[in-house]
PDB file of N, CA and C in Angstrom:
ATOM      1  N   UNK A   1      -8.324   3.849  12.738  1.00  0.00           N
ATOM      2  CA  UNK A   1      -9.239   3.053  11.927  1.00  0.00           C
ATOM      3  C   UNK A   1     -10.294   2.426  12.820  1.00  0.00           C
ATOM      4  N   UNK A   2     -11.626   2.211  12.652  1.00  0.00           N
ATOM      5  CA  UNK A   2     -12.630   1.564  12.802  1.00  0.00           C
ATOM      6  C   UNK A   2     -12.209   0.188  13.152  1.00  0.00           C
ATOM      7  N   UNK A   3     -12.679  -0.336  13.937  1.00  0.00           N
ATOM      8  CA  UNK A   3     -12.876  -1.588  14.367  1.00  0.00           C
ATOM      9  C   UNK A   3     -13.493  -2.592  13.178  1.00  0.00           C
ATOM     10  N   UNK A   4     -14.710  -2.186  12.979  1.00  0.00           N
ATOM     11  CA  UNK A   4     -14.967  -2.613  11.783  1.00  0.00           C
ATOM     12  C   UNK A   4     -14.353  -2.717  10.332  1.00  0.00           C
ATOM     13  N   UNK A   5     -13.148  -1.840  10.300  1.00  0.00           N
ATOM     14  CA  UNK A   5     -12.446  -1.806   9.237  1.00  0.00           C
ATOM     15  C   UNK A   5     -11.302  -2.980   9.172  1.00  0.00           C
ATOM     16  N   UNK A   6     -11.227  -3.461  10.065  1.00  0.00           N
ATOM     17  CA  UNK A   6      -9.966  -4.426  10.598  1.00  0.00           C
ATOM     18  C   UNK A   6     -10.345  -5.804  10.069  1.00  0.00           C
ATOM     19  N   UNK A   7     -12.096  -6.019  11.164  1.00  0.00           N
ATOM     20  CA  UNK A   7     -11.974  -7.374  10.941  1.00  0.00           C
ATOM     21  C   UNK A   7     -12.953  -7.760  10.303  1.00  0.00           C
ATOM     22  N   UNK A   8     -13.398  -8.388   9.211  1.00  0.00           N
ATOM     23  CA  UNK A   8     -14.206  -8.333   8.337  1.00  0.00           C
ATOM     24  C   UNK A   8     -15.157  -9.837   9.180  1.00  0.00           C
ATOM     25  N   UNK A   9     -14.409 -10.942   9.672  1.00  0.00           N
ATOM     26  CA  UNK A   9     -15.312 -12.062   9.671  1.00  0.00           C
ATOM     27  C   UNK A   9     -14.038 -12.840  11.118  1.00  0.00           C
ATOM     28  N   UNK A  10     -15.012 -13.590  11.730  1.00  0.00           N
ATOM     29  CA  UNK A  10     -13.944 -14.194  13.034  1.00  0.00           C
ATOM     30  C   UNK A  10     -14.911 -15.520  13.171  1.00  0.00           C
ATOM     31  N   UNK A  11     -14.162 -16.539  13.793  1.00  0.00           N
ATOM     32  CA  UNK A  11     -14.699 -17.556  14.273  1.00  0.00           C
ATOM     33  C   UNK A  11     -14.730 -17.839  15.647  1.00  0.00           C
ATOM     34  N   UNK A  12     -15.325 -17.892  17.046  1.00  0.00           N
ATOM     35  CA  UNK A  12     -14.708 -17.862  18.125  1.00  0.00           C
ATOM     36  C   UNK A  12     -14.885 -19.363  18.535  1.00  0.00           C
ATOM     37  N   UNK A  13     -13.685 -19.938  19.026  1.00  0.00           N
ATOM     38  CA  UNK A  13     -13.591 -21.368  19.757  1.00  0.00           C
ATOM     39  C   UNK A  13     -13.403 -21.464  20.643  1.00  0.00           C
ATOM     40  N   UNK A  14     -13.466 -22.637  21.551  1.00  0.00           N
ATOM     41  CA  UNK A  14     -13.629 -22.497  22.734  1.00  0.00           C
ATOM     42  C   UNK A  14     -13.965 -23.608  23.516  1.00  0.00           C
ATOM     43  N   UNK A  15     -15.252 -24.117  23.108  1.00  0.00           N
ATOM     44  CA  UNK A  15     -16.306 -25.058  24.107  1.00  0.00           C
ATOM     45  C   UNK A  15     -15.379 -26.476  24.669  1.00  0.00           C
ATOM     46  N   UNK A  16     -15.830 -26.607  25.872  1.00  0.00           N
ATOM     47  CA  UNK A  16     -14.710 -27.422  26.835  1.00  0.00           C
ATOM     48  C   UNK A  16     -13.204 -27.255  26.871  1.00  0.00           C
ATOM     49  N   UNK A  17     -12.991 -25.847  26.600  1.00  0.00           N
ATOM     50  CA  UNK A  17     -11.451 -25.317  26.625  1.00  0.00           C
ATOM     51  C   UNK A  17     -11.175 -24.619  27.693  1.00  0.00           C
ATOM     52  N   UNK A  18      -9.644 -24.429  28.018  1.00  0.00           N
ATOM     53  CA  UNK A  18      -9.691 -23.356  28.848  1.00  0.00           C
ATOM     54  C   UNK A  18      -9.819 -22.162  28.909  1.00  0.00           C
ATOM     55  N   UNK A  19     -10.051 -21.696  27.894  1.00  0.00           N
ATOM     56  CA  UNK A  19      -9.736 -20.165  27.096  1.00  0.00           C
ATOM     57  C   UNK A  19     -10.262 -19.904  25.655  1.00  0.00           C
ATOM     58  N   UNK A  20     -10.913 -18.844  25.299  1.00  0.00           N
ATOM     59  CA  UNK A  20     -11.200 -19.086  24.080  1.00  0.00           C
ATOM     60  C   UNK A  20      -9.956 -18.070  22.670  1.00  0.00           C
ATOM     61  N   UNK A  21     -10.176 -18.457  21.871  1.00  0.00           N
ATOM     62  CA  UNK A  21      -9.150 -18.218  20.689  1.00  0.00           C
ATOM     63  C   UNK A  21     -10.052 -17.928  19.347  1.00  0.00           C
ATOM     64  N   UNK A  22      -9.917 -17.290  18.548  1.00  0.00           N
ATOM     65  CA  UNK A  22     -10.396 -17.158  17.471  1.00  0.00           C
ATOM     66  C   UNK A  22      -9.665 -16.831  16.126  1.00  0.00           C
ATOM     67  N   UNK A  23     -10.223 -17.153  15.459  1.00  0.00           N
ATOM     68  CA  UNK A  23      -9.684 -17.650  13.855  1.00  0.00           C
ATOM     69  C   UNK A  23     -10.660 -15.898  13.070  1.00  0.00           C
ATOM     70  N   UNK A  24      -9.864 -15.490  12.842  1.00  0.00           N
ATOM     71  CA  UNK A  24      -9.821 -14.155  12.057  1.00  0.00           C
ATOM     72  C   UNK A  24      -9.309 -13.857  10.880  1.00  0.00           C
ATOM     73  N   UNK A  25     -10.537 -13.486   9.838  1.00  0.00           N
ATOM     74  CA  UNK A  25     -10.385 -12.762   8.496  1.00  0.00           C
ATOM     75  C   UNK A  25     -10.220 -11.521   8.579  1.00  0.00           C
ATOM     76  N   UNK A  26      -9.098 -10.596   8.273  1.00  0.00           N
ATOM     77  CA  UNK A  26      -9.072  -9.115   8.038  1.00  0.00           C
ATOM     78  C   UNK A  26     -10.004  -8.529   7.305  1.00  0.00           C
ATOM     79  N   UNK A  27     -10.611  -7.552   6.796  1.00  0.00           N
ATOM     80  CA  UNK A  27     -11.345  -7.240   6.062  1.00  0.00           C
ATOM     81  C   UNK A  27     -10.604  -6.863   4.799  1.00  0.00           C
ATOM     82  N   UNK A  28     -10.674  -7.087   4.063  1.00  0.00           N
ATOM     83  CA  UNK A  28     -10.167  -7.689   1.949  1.00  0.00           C
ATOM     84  C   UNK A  28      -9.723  -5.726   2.262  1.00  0.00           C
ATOM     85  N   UNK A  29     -10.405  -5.093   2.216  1.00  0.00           N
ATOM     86  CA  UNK A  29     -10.300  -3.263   1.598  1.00  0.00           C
ATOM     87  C   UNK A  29      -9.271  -2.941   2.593  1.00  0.00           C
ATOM     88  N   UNK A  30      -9.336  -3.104   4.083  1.00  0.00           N
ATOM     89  CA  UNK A  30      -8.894  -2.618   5.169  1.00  0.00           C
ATOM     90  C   UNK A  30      -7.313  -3.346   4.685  1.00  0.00           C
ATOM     91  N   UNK A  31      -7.254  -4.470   4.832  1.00  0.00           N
ATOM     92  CA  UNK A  31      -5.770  -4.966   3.804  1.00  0.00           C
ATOM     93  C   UNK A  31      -4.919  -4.132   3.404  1.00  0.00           C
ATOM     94  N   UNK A  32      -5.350  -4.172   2.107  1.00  0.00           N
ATOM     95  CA  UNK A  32      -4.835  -3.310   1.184  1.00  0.00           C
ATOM     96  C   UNK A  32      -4.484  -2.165   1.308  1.00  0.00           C
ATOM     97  N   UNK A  33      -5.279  -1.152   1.930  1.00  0.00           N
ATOM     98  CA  UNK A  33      -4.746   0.030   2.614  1.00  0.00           C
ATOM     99  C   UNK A  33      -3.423  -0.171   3.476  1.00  0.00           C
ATOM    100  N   UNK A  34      -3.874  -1.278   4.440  1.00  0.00           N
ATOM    101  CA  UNK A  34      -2.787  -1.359   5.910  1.00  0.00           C
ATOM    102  C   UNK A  34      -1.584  -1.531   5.107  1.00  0.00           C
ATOM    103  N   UNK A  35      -1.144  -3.227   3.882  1.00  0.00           N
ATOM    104  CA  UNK A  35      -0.342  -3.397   3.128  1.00  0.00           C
ATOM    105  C   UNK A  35       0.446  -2.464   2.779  1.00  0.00           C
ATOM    106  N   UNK A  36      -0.389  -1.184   1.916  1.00  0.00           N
ATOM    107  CA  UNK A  36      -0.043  -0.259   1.145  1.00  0.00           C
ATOM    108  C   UNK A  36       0.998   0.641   2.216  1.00  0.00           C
ATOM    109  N   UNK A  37       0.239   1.140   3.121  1.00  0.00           N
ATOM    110  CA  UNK A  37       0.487   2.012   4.278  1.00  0.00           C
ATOM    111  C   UNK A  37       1.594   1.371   5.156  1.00  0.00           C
ATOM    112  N   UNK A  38       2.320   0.004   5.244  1.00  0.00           N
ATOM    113  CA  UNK A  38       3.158  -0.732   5.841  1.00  0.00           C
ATOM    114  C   UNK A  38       4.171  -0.816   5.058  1.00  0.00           C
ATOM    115  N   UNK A  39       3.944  -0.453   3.488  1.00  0.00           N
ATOM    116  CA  UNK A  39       5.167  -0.918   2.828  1.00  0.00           C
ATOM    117  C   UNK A  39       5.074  -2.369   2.527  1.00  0.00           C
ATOM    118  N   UNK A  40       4.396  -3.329   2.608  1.00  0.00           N
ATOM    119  CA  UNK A  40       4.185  -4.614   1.822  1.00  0.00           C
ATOM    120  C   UNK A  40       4.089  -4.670   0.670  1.00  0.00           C
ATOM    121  N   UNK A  41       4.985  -6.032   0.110  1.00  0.00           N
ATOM    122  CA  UNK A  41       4.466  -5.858  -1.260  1.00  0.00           C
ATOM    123  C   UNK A  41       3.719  -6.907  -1.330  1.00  0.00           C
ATOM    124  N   UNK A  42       3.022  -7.798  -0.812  1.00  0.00           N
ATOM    125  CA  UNK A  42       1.659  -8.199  -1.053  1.00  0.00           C
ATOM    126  C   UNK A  42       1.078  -7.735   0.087  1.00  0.00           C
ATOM    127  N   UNK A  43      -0.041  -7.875  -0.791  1.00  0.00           N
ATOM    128  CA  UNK A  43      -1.786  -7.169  -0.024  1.00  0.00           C
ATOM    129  C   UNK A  43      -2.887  -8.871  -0.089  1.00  0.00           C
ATOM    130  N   UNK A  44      -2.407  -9.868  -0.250  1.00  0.00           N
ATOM    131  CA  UNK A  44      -2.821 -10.893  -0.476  1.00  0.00           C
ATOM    132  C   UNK A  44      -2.982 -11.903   1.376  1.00  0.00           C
ATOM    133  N   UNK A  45      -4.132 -12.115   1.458  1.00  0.00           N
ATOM    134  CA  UNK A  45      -3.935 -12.887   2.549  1.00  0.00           C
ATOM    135  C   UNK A  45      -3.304 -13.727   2.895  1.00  0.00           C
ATOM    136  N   UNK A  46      -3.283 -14.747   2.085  1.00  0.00           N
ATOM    137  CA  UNK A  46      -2.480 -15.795   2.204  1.00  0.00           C
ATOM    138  C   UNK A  46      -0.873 -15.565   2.292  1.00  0.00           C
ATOM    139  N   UNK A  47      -0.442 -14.739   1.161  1.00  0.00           N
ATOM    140  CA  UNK A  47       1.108 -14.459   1.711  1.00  0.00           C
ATOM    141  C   UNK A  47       0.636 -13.439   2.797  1.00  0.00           C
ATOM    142  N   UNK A  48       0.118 -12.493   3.685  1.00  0.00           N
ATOM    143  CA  UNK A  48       0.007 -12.126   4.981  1.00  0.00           C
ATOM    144  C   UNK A  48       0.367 -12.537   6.209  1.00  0.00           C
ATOM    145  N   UNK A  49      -0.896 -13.706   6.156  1.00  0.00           N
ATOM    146  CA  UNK A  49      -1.617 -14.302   7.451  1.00  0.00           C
ATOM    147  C   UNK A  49      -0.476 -14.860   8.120  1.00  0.00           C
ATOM    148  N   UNK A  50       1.046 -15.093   7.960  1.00  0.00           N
ATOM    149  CA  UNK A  50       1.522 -14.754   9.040  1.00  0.00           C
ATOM    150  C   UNK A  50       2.760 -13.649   9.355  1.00  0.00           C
ATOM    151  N   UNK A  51       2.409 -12.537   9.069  1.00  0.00           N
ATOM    152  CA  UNK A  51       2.796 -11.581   9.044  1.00  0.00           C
ATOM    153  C   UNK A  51       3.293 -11.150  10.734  1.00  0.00           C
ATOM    154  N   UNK A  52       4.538 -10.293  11.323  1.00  0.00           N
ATOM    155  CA  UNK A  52       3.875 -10.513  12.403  1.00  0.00           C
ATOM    156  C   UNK A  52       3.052  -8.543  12.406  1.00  0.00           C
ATOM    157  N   UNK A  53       3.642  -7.477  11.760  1.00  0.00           N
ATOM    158  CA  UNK A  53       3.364  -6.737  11.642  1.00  0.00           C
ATOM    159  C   UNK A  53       1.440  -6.669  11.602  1.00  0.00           C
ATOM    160  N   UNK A  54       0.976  -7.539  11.278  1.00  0.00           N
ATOM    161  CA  UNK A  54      -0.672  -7.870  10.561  1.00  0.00           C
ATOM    162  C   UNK A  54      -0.576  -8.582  11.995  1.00  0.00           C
ATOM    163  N   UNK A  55      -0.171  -9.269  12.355  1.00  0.00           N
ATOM    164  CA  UNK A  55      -0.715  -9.892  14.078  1.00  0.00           C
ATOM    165  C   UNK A  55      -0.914  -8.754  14.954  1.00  0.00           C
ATOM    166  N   UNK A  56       0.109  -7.930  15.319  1.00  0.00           N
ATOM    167  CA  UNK A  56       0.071  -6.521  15.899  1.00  0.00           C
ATOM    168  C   UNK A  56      -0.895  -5.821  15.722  1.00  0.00           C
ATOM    169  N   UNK A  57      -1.517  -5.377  14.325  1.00  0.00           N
ATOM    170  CA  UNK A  57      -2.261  -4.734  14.026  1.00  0.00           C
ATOM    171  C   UNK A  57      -3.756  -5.287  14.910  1.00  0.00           C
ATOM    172  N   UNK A  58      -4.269  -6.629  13.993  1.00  0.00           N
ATOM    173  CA  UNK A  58      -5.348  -7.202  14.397  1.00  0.00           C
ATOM    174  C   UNK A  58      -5.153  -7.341  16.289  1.00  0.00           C
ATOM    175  N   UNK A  59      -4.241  -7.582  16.583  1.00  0.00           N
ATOM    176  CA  UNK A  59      -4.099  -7.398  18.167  1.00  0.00           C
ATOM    177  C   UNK A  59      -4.591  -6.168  18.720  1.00  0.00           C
ATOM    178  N   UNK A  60      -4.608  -5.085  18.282  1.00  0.00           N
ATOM    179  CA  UNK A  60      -4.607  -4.194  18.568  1.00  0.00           C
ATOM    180  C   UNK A  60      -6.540  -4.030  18.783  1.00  0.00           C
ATOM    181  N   UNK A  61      -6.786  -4.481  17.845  1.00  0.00           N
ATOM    182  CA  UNK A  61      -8.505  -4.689  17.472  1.00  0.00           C
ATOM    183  C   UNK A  61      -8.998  -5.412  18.506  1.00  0.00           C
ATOM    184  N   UNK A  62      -8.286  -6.751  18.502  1.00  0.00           N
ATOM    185  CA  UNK A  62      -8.722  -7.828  19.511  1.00  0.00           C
ATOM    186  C   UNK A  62      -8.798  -7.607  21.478  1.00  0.00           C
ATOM    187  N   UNK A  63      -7.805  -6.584  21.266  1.00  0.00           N
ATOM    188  CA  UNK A  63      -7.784  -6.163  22.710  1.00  0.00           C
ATOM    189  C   UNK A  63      -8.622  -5.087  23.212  1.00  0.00           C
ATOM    190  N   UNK A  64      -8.825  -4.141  22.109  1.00  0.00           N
ATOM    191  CA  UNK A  64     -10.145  -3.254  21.685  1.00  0.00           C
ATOM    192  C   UNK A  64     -11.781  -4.063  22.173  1.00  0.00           C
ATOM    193  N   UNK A  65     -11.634  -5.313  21.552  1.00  0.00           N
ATOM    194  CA  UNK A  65     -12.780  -5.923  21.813  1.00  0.00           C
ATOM    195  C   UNK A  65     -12.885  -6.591  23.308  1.00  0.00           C
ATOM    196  N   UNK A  66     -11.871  -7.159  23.806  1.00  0.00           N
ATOM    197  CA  UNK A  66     -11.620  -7.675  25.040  1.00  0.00           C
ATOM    198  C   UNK A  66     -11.756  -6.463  25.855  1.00  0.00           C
ATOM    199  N   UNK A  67     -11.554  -5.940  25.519  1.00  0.00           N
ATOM    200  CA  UNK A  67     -11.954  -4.453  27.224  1.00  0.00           C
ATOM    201  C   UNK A  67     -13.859  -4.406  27.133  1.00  0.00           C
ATOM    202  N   UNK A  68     -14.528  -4.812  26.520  1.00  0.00           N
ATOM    203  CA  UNK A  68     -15.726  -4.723  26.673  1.00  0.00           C
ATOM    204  C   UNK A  68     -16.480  -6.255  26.836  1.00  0.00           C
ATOM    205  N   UNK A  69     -15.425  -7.528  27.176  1.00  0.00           N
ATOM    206  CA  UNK A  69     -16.102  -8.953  27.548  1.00  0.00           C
ATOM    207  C   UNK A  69     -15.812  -9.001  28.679  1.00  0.00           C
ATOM    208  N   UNK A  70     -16.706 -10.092  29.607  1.00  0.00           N
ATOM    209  CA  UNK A  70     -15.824 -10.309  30.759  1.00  0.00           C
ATOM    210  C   UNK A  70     -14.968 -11.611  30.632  1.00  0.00           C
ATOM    211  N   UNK A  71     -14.165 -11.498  31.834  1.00  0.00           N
ATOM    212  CA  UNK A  71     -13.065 -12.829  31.660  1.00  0.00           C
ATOM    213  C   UNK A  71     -13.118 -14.000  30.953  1.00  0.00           C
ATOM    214  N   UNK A  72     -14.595 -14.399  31.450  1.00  0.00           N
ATOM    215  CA  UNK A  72     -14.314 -15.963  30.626  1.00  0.00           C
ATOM    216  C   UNK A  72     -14.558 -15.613  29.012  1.00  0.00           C
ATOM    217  N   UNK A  73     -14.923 -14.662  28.587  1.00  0.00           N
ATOM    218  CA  UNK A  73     -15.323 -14.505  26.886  1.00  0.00           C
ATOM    219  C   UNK A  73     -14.314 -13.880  26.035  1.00  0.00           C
ATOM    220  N   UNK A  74     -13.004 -13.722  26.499  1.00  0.00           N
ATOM    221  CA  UNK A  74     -12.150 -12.573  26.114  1.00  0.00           C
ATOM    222  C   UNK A  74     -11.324 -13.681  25.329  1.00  0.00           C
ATOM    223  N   UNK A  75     -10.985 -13.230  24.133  1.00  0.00           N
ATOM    224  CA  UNK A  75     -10.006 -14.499  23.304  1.00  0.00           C
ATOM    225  C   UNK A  75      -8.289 -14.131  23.782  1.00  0.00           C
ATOM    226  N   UNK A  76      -8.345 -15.076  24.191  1.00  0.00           N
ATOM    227  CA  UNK A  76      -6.582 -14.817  25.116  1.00  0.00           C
ATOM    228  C   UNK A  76      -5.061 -15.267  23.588  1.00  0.00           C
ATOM    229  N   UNK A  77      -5.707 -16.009  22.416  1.00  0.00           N
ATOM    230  CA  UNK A  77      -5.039 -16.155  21.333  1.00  0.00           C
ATOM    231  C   UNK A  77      -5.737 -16.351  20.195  1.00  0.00           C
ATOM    232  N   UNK A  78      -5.144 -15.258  19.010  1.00  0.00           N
ATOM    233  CA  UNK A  78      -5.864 -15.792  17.629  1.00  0.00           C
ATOM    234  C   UNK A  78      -4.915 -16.175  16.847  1.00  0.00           C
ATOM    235  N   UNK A  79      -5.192 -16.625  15.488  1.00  0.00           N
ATOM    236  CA  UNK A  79      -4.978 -16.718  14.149  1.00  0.00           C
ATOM    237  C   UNK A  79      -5.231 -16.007  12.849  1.00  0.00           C
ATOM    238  N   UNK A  80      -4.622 -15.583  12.026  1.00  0.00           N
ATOM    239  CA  UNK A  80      -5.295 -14.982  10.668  1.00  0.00           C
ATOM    240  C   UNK A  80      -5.456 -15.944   9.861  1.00  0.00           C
ATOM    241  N   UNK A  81      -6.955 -16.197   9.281  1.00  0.00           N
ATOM    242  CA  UNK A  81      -6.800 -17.407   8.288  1.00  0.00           C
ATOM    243  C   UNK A  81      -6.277 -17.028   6.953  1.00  0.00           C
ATOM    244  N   UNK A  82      -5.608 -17.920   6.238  1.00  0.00           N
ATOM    245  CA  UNK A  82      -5.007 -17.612   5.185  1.00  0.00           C
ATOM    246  C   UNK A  82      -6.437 -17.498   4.097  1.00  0.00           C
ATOM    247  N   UNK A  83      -7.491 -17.699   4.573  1.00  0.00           N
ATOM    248  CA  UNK A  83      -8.573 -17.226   2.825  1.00  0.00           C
ATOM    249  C   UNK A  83      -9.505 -16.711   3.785  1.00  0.00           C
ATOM    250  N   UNK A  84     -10.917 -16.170   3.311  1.00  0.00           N
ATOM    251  CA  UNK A  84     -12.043 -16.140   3.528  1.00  0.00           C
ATOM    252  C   UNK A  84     -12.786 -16.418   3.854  1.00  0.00           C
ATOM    253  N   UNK A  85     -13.773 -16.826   4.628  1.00  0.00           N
ATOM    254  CA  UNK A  85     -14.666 -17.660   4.467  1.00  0.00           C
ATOM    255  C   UNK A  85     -15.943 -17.468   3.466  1.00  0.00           C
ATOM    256  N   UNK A  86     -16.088 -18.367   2.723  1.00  0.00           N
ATOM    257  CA  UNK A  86     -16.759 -17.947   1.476  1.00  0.00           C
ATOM    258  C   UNK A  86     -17.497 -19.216   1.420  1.00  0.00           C
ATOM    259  N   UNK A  87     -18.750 -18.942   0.453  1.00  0.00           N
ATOM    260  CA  UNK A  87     -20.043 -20.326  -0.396  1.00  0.00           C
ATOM    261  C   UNK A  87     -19.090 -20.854  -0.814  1.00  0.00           C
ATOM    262  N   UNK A  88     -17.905 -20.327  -1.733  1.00  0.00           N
ATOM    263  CA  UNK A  88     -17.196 -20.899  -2.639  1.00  0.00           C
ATOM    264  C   UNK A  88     -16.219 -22.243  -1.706  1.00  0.00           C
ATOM    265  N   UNK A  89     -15.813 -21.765  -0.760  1.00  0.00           N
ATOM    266  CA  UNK A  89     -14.885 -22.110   0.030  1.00  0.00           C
ATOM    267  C   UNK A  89     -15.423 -23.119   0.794  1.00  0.00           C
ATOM    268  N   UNK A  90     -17.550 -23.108   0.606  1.00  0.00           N
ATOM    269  CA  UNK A  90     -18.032 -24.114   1.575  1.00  0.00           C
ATOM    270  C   UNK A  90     -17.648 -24.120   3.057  1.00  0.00           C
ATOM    271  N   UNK A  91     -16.934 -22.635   3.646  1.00  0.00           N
ATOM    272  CA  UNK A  91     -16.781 -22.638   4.770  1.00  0.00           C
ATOM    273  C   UNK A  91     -18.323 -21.462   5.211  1.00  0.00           C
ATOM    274  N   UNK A  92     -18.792 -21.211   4.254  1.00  0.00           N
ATOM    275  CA  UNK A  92     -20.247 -20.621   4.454  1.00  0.00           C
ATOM    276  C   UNK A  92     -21.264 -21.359   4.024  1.00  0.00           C
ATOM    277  N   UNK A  93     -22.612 -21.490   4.276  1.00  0.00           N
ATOM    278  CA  UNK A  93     -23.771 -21.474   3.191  1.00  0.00           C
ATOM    279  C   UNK A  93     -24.041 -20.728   2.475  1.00  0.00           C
ATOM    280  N   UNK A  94     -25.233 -20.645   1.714  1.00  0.00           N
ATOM    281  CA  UNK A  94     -25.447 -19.912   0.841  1.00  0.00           C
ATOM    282  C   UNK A  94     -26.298 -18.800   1.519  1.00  0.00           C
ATOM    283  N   UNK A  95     -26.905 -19.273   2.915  1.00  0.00           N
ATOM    284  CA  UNK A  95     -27.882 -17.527   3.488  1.00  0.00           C
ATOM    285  C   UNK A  95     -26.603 -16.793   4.236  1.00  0.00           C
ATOM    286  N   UNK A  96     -24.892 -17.358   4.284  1.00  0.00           N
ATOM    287  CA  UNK A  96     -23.973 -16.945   4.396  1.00  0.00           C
ATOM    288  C   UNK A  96     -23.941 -16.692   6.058  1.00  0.00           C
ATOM    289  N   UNK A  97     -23.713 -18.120   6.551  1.00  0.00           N
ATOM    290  CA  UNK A  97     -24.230 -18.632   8.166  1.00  0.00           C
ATOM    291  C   UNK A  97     -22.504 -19.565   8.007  1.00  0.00           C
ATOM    292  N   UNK A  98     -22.280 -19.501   9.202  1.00  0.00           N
ATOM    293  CA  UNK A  98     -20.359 -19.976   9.071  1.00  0.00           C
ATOM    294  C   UNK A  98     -20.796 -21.070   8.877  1.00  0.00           C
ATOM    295  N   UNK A  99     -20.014 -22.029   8.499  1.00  0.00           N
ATOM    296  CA  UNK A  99     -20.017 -23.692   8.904  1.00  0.00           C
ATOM    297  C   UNK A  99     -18.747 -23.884   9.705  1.00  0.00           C
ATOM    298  N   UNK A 100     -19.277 -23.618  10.889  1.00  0.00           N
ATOM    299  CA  UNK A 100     -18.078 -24.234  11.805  1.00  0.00           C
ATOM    300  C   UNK A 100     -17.766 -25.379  11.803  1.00  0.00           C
ATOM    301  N   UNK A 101     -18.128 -26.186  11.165  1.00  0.00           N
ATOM    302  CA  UNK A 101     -18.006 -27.959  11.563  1.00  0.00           C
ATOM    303  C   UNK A 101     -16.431 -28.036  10.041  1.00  0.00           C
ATOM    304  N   UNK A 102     -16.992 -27.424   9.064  1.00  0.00           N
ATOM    305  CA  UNK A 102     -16.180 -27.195   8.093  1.00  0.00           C
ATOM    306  C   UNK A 102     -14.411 -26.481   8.499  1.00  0.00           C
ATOM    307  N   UNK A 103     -15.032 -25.273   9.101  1.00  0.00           N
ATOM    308  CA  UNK A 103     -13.877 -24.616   9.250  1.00  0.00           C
ATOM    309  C   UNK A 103     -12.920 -24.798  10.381  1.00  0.00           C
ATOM    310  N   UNK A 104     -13.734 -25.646  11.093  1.00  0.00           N
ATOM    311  CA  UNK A 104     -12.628 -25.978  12.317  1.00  0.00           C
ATOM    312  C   UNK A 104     -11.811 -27.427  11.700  1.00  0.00           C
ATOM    313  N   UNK A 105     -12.331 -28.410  10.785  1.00  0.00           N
ATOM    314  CA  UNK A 105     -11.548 -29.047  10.273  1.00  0.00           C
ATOM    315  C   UNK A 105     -10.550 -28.718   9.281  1.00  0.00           C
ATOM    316  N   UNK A 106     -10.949 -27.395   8.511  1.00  0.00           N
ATOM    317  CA  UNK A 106      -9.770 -27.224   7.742  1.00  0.00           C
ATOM    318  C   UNK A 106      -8.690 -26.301   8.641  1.00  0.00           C
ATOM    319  N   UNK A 107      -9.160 -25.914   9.509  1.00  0.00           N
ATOM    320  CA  UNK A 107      -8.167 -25.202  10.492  1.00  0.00           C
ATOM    321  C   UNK A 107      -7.678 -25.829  11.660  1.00  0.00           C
ATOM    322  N   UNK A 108      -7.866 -27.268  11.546  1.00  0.00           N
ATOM    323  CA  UNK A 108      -7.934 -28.005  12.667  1.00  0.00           C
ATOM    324  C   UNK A 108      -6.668 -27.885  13.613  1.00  0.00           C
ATOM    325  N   UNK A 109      -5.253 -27.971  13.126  1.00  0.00           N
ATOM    326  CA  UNK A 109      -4.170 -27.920  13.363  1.00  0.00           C
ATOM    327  C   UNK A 109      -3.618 -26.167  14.238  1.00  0.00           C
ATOM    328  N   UNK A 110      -4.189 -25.787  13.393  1.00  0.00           N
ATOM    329  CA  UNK A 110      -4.245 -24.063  13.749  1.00  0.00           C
ATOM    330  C   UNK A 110      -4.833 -23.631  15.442  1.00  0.00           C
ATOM    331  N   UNK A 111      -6.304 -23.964  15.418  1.00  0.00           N
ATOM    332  CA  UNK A 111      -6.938 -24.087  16.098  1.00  0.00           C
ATOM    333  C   UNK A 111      -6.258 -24.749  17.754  1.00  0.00           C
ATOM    334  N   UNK A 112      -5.909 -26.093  17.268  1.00  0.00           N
ATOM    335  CA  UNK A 112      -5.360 -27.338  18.227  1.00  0.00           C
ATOM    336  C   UNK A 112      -4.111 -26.128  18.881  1.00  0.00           C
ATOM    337  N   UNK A 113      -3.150 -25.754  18.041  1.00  0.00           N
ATOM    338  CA  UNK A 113      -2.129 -25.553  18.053  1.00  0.00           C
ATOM    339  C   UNK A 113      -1.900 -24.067  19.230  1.00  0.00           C
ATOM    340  N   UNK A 114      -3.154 -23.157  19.298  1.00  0.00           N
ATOM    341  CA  UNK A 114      -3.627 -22.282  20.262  1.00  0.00           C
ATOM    342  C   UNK A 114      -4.020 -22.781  21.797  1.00  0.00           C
ATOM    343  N   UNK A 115      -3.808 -23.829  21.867  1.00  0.00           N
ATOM    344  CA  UNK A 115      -3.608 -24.262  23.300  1.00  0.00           C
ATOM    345  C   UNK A 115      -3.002 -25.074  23.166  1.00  0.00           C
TER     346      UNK A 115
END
C-alpha cells in the first residue's frame, strides 16, 4: 500500500522537546480495507486507535517516512487519534489549516504522555 493510503492527516510536536512525536489520523478508506483485511470487526477509529495491530501497521509508514529525515526531524513516538481532524471538530478551520493550539489541548495528555 501507498504511503499515502495509510495516513490521511498527522500533527508533528516537538518544539523545546527532546524528540519529536506525532499525533496521526489513518486515512477513513485505507481503514476499512486494513480492518476488513485484519479480520476486525470495527473499522471505526475510535474503537481502533488503540489497536496494537493498527500501531504496527502505521509504524510501518512512519519508519518509511523516517528513512528520508535527518535525526533531529524523525518522530521517535506516535499516537492514533481517536477522530479526525475536522471544521466540525474545530480542530481545523474552515480554509482547512490544523489548529494546533486546539488539538494539542484536546490531546494534551496523549501528547505529554510520549515523553
Amino acid at each position: 500500500m501507498a504511503l499515502e493510503d495509510e495516513i490521511a492527516q498527522a500533527m508533528i510536536y516537538g518544539n523545546s522537546r527532546p524528540h519529536m512525536v506525532a499525533l496521526i489520523v489513518p486515512d477513513a478508506e485505507w481503514l476499512v480495507s486494513w480492518a476488513k483485511e485484519c479480520g476486525k470487526s470495527a473499522a471505526r477509529l475510535e474503537k481502533l486507535a488503540n489497536d496494537k495491530d493498527l500501531h504496527k501497521a502505521i509504524d510501518t509508514a512512519v519508519s518509511r517516512i523516517n528513512k528520508r529525515l535527518s535525526n533531529i526531524e524523525k518522530v521517535r513516538k506516535f499516537a492514533i487519534a481517536t477522530e479526525a481532524f475536522t471544521i466540525e471538530n474545530e480542530q481545523m478551520t474552515p480554509s482547512l489549516k490544523l489548529r494546533r493550539h486546539v488539538v494539542k489541548e484536546v490531546y494534551k495528555d496523549t501528547l505529554e504522555g510520549m515523553y
